[in-house]
PDB file of N, CA and C in Angstrom:
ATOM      1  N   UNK A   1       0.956  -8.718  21.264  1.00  0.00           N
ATOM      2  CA  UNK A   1       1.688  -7.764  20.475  1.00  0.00           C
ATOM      3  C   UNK A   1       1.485  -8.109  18.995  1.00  0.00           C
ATOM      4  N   UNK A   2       1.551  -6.840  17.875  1.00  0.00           N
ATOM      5  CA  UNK A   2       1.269  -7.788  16.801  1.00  0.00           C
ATOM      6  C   UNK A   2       2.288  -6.287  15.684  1.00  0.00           C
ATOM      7  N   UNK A   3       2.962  -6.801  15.029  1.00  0.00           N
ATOM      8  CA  UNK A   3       3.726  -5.880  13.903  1.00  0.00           C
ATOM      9  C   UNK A   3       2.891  -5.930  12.683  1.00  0.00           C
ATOM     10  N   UNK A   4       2.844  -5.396  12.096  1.00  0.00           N
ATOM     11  CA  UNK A   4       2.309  -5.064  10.731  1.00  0.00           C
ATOM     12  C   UNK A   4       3.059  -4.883   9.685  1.00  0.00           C
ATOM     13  N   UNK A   5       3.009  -5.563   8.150  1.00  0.00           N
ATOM     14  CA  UNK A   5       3.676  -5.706   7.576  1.00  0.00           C
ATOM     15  C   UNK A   5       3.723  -4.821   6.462  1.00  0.00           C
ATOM     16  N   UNK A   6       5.147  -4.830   5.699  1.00  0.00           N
ATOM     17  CA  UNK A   6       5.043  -3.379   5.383  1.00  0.00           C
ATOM     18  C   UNK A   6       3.970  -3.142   4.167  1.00  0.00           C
ATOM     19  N   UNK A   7       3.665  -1.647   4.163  1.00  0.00           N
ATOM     20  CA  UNK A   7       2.338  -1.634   2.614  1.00  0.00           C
ATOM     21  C   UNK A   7       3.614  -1.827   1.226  1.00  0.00           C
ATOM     22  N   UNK A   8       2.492  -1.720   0.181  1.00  0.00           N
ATOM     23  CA  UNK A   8       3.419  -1.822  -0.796  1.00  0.00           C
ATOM     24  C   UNK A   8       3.698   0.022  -0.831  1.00  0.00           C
ATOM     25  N   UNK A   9       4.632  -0.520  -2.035  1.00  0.00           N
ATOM     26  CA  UNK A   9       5.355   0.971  -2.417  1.00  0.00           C
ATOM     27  C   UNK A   9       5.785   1.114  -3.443  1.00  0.00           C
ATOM     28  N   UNK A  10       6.774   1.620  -3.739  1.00  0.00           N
ATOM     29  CA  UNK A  10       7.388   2.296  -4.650  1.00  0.00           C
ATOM     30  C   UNK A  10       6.179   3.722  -5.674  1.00  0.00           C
ATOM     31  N   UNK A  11       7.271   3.885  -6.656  1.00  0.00           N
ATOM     32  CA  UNK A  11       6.734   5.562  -7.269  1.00  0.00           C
ATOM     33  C   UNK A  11       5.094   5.445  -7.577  1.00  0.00           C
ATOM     34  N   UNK A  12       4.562   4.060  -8.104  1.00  0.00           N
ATOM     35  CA  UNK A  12       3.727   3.733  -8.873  1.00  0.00           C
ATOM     36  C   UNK A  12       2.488   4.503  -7.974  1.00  0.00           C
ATOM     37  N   UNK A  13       3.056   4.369  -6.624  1.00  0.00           N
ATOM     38  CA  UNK A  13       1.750   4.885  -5.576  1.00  0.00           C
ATOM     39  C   UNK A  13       1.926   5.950  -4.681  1.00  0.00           C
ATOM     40  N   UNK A  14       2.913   6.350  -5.336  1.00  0.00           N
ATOM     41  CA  UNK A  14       3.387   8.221  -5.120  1.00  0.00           C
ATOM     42  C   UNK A  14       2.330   9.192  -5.778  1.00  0.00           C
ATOM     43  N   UNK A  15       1.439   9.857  -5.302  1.00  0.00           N
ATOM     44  CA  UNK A  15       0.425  10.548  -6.415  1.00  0.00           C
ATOM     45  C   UNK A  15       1.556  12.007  -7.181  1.00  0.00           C
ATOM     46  N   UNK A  16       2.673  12.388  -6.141  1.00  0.00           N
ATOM     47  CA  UNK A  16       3.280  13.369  -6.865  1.00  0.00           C
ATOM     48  C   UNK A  16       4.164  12.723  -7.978  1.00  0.00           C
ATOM     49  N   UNK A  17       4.685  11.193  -8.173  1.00  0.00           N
ATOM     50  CA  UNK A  17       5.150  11.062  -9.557  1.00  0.00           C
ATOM     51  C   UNK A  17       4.147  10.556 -10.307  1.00  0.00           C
ATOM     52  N   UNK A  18       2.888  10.726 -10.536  1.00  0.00           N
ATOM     53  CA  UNK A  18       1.978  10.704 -11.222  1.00  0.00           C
ATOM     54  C   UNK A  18       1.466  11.952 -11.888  1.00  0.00           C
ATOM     55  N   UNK A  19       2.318  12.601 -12.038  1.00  0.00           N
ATOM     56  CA  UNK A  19       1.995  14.413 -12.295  1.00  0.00           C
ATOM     57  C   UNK A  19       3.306  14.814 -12.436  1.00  0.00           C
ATOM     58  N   UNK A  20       3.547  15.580 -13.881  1.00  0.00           N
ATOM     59  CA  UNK A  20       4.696  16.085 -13.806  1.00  0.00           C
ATOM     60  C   UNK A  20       4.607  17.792 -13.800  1.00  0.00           C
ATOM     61  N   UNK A  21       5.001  18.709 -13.163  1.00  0.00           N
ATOM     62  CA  UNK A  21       5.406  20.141 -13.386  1.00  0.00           C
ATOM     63  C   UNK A  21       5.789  20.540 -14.608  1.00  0.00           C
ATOM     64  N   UNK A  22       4.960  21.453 -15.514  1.00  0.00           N
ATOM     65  CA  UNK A  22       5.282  22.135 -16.897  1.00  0.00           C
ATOM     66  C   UNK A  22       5.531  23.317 -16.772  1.00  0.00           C
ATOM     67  N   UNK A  23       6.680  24.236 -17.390  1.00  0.00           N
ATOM     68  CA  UNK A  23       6.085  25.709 -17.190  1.00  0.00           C
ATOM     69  C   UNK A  23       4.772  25.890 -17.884  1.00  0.00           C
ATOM     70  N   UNK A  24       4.342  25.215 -18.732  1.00  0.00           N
ATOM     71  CA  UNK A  24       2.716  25.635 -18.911  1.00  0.00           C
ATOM     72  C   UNK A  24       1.744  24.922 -18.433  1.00  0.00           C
ATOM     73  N   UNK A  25       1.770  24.300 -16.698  1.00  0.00           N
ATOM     74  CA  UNK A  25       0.905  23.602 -16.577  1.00  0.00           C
ATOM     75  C   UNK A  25       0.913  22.133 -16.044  1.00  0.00           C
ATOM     76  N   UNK A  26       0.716  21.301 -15.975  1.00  0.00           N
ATOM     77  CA  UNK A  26       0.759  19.956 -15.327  1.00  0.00           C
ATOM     78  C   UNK A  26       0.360  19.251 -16.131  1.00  0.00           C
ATOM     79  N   UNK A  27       1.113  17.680 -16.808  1.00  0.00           N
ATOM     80  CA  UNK A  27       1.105  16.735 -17.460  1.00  0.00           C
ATOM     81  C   UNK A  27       0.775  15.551 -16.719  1.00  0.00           C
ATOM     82  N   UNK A  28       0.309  14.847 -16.967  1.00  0.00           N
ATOM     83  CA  UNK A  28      -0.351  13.487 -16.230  1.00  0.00           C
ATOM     84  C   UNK A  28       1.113  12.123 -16.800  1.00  0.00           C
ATOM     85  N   UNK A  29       1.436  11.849 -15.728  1.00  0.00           N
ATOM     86  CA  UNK A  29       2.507  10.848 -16.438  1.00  0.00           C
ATOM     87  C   UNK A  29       1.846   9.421 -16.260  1.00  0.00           C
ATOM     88  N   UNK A  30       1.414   8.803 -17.799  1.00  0.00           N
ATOM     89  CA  UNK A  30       0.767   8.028 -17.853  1.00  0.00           C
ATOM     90  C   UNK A  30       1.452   6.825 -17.610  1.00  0.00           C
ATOM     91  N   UNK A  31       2.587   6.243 -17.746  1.00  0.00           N
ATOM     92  CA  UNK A  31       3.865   5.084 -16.957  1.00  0.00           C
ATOM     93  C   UNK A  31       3.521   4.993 -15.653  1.00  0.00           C
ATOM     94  N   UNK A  32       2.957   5.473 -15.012  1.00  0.00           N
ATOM     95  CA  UNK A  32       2.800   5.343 -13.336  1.00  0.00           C
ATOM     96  C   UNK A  32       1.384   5.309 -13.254  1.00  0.00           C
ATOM     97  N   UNK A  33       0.273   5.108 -14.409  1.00  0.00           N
ATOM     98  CA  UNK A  33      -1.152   5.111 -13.931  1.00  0.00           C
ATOM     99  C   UNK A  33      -1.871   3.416 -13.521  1.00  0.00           C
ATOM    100  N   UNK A  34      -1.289   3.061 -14.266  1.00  0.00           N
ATOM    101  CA  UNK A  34      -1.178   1.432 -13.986  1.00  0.00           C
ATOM    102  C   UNK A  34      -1.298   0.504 -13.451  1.00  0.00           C
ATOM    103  N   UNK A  35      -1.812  -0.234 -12.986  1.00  0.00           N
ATOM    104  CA  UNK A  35      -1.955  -1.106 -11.942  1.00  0.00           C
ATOM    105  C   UNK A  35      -0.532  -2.018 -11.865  1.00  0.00           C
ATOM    106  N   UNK A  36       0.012  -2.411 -10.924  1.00  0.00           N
ATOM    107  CA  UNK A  36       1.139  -2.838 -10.391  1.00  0.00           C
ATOM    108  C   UNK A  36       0.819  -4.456 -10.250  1.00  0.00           C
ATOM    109  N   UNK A  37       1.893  -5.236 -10.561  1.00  0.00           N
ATOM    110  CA  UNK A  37       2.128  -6.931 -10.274  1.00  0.00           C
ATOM    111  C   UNK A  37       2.765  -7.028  -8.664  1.00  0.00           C
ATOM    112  N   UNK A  38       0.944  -7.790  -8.079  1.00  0.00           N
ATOM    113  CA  UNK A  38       1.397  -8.143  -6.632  1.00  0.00           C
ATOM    114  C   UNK A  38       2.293  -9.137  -6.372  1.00  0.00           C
ATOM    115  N   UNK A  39       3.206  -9.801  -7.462  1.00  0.00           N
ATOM    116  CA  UNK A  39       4.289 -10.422  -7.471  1.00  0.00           C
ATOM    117  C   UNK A  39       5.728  -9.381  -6.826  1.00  0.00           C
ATOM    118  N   UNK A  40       5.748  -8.340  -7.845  1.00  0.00           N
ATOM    119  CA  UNK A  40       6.662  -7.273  -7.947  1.00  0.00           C
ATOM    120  C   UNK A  40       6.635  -6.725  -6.591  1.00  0.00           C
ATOM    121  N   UNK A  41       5.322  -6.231  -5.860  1.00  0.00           N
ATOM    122  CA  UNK A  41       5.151  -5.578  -4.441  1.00  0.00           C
ATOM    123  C   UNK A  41       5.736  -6.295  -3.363  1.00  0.00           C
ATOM    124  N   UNK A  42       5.013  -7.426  -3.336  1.00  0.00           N
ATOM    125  CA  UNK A  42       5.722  -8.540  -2.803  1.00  0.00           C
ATOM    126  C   UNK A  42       6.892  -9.049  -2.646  1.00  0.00           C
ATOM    127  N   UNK A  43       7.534  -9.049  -3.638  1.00  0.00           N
ATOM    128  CA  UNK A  43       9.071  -9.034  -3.445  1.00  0.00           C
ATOM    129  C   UNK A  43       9.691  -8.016  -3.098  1.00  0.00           C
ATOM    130  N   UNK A  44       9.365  -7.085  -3.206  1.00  0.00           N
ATOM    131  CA  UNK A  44       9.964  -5.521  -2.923  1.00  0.00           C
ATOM    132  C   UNK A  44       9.799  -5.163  -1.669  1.00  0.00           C
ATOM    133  N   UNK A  45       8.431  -6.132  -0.667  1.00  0.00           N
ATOM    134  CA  UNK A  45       8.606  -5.537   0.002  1.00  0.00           C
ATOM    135  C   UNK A  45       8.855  -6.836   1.410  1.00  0.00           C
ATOM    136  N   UNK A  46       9.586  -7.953   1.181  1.00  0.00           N
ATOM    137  CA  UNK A  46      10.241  -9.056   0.972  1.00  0.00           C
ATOM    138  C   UNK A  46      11.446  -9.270   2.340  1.00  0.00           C
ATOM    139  N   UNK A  47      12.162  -8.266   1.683  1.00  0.00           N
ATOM    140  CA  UNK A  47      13.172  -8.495   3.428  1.00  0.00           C
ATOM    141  C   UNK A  47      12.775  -7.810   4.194  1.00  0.00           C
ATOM    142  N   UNK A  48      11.917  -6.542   4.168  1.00  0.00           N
ATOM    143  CA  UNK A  48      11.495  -5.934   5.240  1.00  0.00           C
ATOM    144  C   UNK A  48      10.200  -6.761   6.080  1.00  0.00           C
ATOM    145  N   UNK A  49       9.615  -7.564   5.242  1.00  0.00           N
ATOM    146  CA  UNK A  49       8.689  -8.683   5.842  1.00  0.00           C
ATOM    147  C   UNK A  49       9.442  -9.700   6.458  1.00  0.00           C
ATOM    148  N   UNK A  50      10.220 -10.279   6.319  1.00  0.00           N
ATOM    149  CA  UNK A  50      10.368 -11.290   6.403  1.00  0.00           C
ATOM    150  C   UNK A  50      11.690 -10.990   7.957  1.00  0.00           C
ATOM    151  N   UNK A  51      12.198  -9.785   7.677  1.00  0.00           N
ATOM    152  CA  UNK A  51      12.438  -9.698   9.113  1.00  0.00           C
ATOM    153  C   UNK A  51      11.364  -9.373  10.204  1.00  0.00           C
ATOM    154  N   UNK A  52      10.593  -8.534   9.966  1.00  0.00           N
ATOM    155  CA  UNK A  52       9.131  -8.811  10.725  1.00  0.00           C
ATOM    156  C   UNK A  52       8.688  -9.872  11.233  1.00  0.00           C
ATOM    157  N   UNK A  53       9.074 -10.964   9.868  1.00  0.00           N
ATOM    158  CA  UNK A  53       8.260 -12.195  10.450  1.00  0.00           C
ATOM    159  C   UNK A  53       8.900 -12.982  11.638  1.00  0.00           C
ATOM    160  N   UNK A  54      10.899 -12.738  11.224  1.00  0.00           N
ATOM    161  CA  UNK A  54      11.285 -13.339  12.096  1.00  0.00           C
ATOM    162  C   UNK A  54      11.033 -12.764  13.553  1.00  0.00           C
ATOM    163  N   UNK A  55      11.324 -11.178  13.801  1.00  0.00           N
ATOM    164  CA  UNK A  55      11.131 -10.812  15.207  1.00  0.00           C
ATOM    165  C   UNK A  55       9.367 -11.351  15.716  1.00  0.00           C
ATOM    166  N   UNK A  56       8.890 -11.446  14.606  1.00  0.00           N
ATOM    167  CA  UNK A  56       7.124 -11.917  15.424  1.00  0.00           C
ATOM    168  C   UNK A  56       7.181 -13.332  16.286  1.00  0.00           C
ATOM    169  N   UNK A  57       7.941 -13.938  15.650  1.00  0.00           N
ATOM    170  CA  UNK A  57       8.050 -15.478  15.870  1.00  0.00           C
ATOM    171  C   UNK A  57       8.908 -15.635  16.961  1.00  0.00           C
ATOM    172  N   UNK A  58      10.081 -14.800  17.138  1.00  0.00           N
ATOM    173  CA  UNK A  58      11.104 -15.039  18.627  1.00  0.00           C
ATOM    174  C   UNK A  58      10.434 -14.276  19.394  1.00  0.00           C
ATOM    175  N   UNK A  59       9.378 -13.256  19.397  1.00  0.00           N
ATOM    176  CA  UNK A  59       8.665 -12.730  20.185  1.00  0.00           C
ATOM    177  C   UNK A  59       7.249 -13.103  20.272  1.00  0.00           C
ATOM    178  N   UNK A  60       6.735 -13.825  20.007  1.00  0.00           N
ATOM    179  CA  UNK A  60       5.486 -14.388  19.865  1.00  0.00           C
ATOM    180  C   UNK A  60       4.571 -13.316  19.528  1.00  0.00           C
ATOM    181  N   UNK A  61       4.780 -12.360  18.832  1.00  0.00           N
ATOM    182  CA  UNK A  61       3.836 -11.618  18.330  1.00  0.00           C
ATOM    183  C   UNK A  61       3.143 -11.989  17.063  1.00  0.00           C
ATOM    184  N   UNK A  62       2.249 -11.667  16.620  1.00  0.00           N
ATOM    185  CA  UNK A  62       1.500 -11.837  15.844  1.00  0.00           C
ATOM    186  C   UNK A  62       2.109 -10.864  14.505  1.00  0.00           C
ATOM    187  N   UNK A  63       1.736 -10.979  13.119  1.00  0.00           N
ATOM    188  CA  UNK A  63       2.117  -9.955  11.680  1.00  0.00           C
ATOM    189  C   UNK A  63       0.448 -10.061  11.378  1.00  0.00           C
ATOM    190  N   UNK A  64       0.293  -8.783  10.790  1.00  0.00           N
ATOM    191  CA  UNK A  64      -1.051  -8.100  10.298  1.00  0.00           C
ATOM    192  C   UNK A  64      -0.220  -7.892   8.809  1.00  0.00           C
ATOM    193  N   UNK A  65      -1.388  -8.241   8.092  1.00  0.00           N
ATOM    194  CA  UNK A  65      -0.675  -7.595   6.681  1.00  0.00           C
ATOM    195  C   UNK A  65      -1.804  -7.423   6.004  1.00  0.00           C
ATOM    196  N   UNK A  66      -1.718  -5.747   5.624  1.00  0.00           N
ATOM    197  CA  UNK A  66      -2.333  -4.755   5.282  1.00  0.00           C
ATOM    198  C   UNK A  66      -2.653  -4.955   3.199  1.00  0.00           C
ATOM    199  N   UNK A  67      -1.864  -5.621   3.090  1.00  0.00           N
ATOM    200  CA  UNK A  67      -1.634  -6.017   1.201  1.00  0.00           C
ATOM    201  C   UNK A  67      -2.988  -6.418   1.065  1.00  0.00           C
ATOM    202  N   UNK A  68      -4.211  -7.299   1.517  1.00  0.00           N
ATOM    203  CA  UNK A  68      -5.191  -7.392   1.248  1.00  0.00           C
ATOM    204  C   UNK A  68      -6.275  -6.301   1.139  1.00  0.00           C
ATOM    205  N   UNK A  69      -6.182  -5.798   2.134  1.00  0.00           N
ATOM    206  CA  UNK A  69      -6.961  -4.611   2.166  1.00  0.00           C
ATOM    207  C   UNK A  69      -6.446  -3.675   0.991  1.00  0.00           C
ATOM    208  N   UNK A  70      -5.594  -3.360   1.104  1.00  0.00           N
ATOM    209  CA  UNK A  70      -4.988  -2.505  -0.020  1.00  0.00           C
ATOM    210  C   UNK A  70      -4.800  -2.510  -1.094  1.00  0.00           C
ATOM    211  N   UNK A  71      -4.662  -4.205  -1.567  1.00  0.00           N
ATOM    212  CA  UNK A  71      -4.250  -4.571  -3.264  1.00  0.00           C
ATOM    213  C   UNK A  71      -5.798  -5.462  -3.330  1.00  0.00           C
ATOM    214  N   UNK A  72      -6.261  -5.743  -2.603  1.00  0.00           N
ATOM    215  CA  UNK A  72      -7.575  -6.637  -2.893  1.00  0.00           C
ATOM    216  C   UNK A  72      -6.731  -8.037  -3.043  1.00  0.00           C
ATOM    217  N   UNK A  73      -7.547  -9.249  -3.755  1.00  0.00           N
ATOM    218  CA  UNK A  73      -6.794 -10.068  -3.904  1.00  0.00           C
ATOM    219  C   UNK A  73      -6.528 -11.204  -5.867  1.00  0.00           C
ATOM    220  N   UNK A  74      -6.838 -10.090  -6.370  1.00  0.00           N
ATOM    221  CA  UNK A  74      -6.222 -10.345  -7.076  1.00  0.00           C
ATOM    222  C   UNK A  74      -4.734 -10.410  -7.635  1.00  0.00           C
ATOM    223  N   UNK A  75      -4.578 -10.201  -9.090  1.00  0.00           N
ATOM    224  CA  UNK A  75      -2.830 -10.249  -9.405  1.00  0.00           C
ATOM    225  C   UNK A  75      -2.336  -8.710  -9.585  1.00  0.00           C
ATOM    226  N   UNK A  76      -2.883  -7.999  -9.667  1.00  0.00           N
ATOM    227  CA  UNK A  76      -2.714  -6.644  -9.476  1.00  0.00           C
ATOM    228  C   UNK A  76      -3.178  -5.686  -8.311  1.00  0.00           C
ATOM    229  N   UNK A  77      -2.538  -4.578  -8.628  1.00  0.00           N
ATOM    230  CA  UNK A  77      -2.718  -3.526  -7.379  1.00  0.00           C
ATOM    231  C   UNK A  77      -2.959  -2.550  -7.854  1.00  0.00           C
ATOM    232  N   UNK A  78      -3.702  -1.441  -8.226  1.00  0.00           N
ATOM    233  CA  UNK A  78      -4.238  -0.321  -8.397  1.00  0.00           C
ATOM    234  C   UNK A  78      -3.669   1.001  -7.617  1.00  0.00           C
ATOM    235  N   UNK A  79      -3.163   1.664  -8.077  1.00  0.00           N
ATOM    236  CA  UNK A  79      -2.556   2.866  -7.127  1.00  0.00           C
ATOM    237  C   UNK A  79      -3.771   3.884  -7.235  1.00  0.00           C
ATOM    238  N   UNK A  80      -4.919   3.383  -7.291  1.00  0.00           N
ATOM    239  CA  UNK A  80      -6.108   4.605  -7.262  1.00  0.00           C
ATOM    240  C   UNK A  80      -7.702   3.256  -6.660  1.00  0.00           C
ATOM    241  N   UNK A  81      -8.387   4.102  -5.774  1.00  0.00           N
ATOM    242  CA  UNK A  81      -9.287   3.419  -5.297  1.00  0.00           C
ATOM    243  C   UNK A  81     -10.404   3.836  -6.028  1.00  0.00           C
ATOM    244  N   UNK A  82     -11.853   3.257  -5.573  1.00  0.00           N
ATOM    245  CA  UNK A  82     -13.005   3.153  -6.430  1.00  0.00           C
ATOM    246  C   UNK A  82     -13.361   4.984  -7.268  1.00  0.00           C
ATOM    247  N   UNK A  83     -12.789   5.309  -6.686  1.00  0.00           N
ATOM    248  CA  UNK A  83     -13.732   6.961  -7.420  1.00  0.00           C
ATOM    249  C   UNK A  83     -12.167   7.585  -8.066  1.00  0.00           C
ATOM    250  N   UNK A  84     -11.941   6.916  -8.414  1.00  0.00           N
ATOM    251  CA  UNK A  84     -10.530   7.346  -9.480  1.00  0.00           C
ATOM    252  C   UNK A  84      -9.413   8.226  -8.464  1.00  0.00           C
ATOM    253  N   UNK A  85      -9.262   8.377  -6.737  1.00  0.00           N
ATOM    254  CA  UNK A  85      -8.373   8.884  -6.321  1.00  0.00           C
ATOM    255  C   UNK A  85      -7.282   7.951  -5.770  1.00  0.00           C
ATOM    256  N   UNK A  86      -6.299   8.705  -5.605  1.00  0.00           N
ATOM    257  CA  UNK A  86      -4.852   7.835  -5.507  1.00  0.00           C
ATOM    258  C   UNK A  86      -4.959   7.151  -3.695  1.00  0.00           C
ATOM    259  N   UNK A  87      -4.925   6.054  -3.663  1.00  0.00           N
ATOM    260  CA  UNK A  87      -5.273   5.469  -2.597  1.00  0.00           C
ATOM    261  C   UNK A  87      -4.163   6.000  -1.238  1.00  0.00           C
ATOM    262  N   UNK A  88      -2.686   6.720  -1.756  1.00  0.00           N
ATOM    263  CA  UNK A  88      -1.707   7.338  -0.830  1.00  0.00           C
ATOM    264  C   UNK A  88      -1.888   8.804  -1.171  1.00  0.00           C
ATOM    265  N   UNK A  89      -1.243   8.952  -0.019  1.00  0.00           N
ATOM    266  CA  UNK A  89      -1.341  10.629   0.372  1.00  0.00           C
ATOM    267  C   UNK A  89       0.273  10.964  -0.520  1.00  0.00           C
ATOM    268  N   UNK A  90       1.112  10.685  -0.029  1.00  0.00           N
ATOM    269  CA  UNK A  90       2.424   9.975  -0.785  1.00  0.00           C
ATOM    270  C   UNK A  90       3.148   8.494  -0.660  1.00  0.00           C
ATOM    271  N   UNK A  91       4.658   8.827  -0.923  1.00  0.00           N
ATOM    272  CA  UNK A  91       4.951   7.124  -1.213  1.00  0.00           C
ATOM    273  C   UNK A  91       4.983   6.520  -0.081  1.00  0.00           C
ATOM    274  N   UNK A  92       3.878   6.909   0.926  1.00  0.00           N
ATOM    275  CA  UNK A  92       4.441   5.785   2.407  1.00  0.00           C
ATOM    276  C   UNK A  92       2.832   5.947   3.197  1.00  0.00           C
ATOM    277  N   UNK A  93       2.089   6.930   3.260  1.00  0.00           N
ATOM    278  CA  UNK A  93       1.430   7.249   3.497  1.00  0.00           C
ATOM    279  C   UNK A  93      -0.458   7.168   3.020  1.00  0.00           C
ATOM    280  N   UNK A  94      -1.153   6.157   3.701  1.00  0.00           N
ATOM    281  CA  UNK A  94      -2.724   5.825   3.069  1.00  0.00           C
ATOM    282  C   UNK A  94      -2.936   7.370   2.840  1.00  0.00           C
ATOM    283  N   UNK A  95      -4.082   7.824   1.774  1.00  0.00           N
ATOM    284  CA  UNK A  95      -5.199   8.584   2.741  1.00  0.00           C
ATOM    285  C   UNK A  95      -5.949   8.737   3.707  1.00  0.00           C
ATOM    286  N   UNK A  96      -6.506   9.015   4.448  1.00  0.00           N
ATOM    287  CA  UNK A  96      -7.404   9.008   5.517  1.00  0.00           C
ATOM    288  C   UNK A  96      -8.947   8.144   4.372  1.00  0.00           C
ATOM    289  N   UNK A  97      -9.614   8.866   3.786  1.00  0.00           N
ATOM    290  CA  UNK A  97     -10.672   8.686   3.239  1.00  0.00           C
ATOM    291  C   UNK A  97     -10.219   7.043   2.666  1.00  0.00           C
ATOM    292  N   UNK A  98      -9.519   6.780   2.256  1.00  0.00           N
ATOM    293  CA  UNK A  98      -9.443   5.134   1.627  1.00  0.00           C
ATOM    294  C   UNK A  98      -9.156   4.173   3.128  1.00  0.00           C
ATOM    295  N   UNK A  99      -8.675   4.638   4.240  1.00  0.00           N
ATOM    296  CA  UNK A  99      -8.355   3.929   5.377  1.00  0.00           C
ATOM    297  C   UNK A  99      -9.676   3.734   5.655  1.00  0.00           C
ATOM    298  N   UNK A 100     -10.729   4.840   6.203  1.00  0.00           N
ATOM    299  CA  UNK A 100     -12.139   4.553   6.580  1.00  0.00           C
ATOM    300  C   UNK A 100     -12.593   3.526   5.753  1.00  0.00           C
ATOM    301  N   UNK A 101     -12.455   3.929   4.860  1.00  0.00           N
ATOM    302  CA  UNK A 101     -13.689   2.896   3.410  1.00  0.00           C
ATOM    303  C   UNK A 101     -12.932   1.443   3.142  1.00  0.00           C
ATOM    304  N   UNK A 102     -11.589   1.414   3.236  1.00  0.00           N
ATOM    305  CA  UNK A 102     -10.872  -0.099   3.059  1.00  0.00           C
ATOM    306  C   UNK A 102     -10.387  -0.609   3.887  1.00  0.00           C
ATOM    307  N   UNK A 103      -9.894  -0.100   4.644  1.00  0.00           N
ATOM    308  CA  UNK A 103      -8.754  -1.259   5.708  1.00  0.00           C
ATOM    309  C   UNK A 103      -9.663  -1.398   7.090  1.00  0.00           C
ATOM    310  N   UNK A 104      -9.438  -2.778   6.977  1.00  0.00           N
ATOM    311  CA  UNK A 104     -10.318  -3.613   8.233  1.00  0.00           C
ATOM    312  C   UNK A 104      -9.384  -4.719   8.569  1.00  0.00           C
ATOM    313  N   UNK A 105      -7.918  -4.668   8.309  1.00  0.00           N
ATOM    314  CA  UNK A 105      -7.341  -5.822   8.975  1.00  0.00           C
ATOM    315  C   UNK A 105      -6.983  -5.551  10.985  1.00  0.00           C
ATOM    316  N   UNK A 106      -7.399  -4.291  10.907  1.00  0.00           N
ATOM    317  CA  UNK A 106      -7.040  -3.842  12.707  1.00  0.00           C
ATOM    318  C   UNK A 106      -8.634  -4.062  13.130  1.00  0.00           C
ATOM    319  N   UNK A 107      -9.370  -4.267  12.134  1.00  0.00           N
ATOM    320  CA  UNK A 107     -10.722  -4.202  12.985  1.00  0.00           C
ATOM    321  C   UNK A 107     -11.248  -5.266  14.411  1.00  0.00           C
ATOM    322  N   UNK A 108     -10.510  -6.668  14.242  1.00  0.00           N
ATOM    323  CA  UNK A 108     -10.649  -7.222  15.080  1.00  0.00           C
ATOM    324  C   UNK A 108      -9.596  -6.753  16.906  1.00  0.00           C
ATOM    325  N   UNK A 109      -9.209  -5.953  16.468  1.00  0.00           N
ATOM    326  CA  UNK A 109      -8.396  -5.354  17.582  1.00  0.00           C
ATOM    327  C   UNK A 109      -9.652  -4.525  18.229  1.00  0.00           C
ATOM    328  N   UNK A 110     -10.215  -3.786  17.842  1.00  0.00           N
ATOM    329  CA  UNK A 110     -10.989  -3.341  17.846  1.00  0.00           C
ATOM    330  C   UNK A 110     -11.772  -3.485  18.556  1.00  0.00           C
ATOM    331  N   UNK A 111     -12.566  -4.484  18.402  1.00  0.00           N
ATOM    332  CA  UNK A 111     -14.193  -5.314  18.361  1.00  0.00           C
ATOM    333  C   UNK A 111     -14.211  -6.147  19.563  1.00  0.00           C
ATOM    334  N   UNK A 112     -12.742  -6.486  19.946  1.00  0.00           N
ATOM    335  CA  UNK A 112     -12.524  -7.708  21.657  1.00  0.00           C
ATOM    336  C   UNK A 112     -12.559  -6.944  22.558  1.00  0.00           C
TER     337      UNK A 112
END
């Protein structure tokens, strides 16, 4: 059995608060274009891990965590992948097209 831990989140990787509604039009809200501190993600996303971790451990399941694939591994996180699109569909949700091209932490599920 194996749980997966949660992605990051918040607005920063919402593509609809990255765009604001004008009556003349659509404004780009540049506060949310930013790359994000995988410190900040990390903690945020902190008790919801860490109860994960505990049910993995009284259940001997295994935790997958998706933050590599997704933030790479540096100190930041990018809410947009290589060709300038927003790596979520919204605030909870990959794209399809960035799942194909980035995430390979299920691949060994896969491959046995």
């Amino acid at each position: 059995m194996y749980l997966v831990l949660p992605l990051p989140g918040g607005p920063h990787f919402d593509p609809a608060q990255m765009v604001t509604r004008r009556l003349m039009g659509v404004a780009v809200n540049a506060s949310m274009l930013g790359a994000v501190p995988v410190a900040k993600l990390n903690a945020d996303r902190e008790p919801m891990a860490h109860q994960l971790k505990l049910l993995a451990q009284e259940s001997g399941a295994r935790t997958l965590d998706p933050m590599p694939d997704i933030c790479g591994i540096g100190p930041t996180c990018s809410p947009f992948f290589d060709n300038g699109e927003p790596k979520f569909v919204d605030d909870k949700h990959l794209r399809p097209v960035f799942v194909k091209n980035n995430i390979t932490f299920f691949d060994f599920l896969l491959t046995h």
